[in-house]
N, C-alpha and C. Protein backbone atom coordinates (compact mmCIF):
# COMPACT_ATOMS: atom_id res chain seq x y z
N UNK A 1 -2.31 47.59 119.70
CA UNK A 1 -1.63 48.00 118.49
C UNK A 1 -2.49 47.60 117.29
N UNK A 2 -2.55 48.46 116.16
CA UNK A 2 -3.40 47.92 115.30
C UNK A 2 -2.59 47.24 113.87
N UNK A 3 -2.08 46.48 114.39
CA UNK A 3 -0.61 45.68 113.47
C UNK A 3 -1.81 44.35 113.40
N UNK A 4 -1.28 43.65 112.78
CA UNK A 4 -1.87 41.96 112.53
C UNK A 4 -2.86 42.17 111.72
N UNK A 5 -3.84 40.97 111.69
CA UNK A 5 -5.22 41.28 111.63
C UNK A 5 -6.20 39.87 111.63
N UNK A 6 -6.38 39.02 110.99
CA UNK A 6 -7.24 38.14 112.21
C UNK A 6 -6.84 36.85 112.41
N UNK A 7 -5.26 36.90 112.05
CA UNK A 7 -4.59 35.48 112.48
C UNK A 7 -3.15 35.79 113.49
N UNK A 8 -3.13 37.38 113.40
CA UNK A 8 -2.08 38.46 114.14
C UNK A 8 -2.37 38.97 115.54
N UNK A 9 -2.32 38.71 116.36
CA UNK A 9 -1.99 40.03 117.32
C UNK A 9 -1.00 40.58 118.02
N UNK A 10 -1.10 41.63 118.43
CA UNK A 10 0.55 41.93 118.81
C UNK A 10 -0.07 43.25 120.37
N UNK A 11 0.69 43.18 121.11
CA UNK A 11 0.54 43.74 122.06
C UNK A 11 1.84 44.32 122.80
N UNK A 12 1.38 45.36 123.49
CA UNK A 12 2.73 46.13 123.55
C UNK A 12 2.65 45.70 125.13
N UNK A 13 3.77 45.67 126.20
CA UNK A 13 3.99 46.18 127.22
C UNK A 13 5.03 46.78 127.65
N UNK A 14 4.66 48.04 128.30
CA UNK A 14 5.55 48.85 128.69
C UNK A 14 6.44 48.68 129.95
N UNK A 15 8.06 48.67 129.81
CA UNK A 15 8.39 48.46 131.03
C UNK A 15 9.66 49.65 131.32
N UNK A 16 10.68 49.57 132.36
CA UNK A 16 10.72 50.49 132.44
C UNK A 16 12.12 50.45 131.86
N UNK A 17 12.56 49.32 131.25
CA UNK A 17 13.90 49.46 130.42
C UNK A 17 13.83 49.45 129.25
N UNK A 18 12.87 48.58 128.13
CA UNK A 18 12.59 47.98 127.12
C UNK A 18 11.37 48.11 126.73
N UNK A 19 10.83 48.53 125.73
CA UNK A 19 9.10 48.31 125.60
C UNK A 19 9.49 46.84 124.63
N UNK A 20 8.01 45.91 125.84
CA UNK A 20 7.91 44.47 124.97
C UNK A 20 6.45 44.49 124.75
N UNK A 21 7.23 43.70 123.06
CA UNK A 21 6.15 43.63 122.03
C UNK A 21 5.98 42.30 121.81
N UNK A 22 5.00 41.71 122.20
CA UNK A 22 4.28 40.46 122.19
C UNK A 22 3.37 40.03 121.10
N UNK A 23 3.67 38.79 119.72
CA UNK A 23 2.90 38.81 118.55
C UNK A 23 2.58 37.41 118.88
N UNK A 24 1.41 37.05 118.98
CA UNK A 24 0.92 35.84 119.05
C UNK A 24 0.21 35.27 117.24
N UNK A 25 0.58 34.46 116.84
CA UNK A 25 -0.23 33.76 115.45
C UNK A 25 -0.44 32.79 115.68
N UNK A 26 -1.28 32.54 114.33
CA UNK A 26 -1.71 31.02 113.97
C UNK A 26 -2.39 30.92 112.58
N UNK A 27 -0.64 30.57 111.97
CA UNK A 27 -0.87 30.57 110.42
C UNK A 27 -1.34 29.38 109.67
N UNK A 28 -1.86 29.66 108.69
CA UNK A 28 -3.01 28.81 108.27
C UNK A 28 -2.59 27.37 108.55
N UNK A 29 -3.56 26.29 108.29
CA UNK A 29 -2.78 25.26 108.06
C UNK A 29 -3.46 24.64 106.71
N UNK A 30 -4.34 25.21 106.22
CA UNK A 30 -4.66 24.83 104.59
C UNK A 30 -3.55 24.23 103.81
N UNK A 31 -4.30 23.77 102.47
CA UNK A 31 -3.13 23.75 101.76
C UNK A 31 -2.65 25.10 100.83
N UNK A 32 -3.60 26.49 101.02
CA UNK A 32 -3.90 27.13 100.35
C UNK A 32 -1.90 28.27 100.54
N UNK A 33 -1.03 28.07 100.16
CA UNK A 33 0.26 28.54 100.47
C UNK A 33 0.13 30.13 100.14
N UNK A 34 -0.61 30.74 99.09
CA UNK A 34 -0.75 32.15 98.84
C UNK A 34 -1.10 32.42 100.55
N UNK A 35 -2.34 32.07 101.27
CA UNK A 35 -2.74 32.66 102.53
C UNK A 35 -1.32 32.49 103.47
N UNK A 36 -1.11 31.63 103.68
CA UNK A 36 0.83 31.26 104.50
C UNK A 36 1.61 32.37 104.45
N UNK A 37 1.63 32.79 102.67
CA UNK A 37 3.07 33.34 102.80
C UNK A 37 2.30 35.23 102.87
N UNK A 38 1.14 34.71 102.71
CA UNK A 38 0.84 36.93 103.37
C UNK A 38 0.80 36.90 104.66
N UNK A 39 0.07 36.02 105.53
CA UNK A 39 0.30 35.68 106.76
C UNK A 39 2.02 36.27 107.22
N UNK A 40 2.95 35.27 106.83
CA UNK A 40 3.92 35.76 107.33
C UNK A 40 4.89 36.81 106.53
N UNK A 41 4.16 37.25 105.34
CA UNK A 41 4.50 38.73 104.74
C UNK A 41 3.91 39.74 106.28
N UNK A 42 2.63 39.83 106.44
CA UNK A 42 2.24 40.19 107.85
C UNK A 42 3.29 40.30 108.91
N UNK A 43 3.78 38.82 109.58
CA UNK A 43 4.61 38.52 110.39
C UNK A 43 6.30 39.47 110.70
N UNK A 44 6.27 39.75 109.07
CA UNK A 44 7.78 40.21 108.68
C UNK A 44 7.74 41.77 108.55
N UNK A 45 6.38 42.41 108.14
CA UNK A 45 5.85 43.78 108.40
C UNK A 45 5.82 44.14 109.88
N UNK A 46 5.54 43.44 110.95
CA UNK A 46 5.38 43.90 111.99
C UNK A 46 7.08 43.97 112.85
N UNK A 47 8.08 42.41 112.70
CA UNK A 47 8.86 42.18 112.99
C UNK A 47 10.30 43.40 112.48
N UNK A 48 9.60 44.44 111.27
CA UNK A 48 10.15 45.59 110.70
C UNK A 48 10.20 46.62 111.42
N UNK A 49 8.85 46.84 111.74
CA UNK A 49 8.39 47.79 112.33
C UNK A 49 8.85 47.97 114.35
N UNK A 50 8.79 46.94 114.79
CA UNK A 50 9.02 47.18 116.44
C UNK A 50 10.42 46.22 116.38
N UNK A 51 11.25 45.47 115.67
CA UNK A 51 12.45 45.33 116.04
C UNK A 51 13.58 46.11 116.76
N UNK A 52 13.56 46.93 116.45
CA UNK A 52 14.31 48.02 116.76
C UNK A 52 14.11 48.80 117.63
N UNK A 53 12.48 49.01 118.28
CA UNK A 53 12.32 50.05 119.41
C UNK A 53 11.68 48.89 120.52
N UNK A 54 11.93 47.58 120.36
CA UNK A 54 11.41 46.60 121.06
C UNK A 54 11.63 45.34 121.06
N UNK A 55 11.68 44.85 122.47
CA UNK A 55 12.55 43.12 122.45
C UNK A 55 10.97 42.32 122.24
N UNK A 56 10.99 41.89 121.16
CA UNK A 56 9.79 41.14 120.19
C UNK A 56 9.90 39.78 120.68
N UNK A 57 8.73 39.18 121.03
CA UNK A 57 8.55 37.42 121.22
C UNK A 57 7.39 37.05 120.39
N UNK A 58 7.62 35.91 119.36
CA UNK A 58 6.70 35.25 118.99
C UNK A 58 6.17 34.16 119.44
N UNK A 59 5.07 33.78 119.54
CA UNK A 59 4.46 33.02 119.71
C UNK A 59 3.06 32.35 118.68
N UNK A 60 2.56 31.00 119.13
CA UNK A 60 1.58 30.63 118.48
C UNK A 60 1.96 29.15 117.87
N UNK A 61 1.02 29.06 117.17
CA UNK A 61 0.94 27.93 116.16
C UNK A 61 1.30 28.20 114.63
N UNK A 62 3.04 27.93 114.25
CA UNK A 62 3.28 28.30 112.99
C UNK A 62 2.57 27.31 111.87
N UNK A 63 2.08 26.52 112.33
CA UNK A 63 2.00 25.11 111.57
C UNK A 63 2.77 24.52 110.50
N UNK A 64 3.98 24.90 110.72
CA UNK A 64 4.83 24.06 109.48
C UNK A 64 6.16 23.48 110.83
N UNK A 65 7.28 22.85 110.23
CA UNK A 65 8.25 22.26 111.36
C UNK A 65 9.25 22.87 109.95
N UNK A 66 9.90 23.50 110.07
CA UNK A 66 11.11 23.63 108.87
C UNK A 66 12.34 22.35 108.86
N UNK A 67 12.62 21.99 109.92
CA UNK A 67 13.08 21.07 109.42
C UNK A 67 12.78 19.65 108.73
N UNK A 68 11.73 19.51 108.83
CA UNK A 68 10.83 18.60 107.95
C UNK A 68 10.93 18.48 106.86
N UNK A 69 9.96 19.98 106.27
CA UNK A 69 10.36 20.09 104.70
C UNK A 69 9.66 18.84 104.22
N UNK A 70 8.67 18.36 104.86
CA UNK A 70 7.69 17.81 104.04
C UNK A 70 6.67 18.46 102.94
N UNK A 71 6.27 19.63 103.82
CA UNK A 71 5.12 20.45 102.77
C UNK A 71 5.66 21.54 102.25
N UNK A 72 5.06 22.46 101.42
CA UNK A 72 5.33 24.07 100.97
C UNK A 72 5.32 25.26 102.21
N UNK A 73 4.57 24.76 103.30
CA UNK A 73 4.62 25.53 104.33
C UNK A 73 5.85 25.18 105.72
N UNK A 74 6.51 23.78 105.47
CA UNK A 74 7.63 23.86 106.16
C UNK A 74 9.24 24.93 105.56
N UNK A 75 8.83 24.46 104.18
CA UNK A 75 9.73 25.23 103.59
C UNK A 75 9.35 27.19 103.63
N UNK A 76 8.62 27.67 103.60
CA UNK A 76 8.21 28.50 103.46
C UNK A 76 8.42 29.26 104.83
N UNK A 77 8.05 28.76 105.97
CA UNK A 77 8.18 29.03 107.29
C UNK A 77 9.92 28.74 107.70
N UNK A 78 10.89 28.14 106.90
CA UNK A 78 12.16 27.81 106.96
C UNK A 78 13.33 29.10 106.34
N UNK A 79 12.27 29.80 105.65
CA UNK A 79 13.08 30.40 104.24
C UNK A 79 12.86 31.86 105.58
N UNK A 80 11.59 31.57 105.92
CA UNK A 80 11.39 32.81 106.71
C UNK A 80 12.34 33.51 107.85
N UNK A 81 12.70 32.60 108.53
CA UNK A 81 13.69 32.19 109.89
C UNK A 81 14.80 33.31 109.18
């Protein structure tokens, strides 16, 4: 699929009840929060797009813990949920 792009991938498999759509990331862990929140602007473009014609699993390294809420990226990754 040409969704993501170089912290995204997403892969389709076809089965014979459900097509599953598989998105693996690994959003930044800078302190740089503009890259974070297009990252999962990204995340939320794709999760638009195959929700509905597909049982979606994420995976990866989000690098924030939302319940923490220590940094801008726990919160940010919290707001997302």
């Amino acid at each position: 699929m040409p969704d993501g792009g170089n912290r995204i991938i997403v892969i389709q498999i076809n089965t014979t009840s459900n097509p599953l759509c598989l998105v693996n990331v690994y959003m930044p862990s800078s302190s740089d929060m503009s890259e974070y929140r297009d990252t999962l602007g990204q995340l939320q473009e794709i999760l638009d797009k195959y929700s509905m014609s597909h049982s979606v699993i994420i995976a990866g390294d989000m690098n924030a813990m939302p319940k923490r809420k220590q940094s801008p990226r726990d919160s940010a990754f919290e707001e997302f949920n």
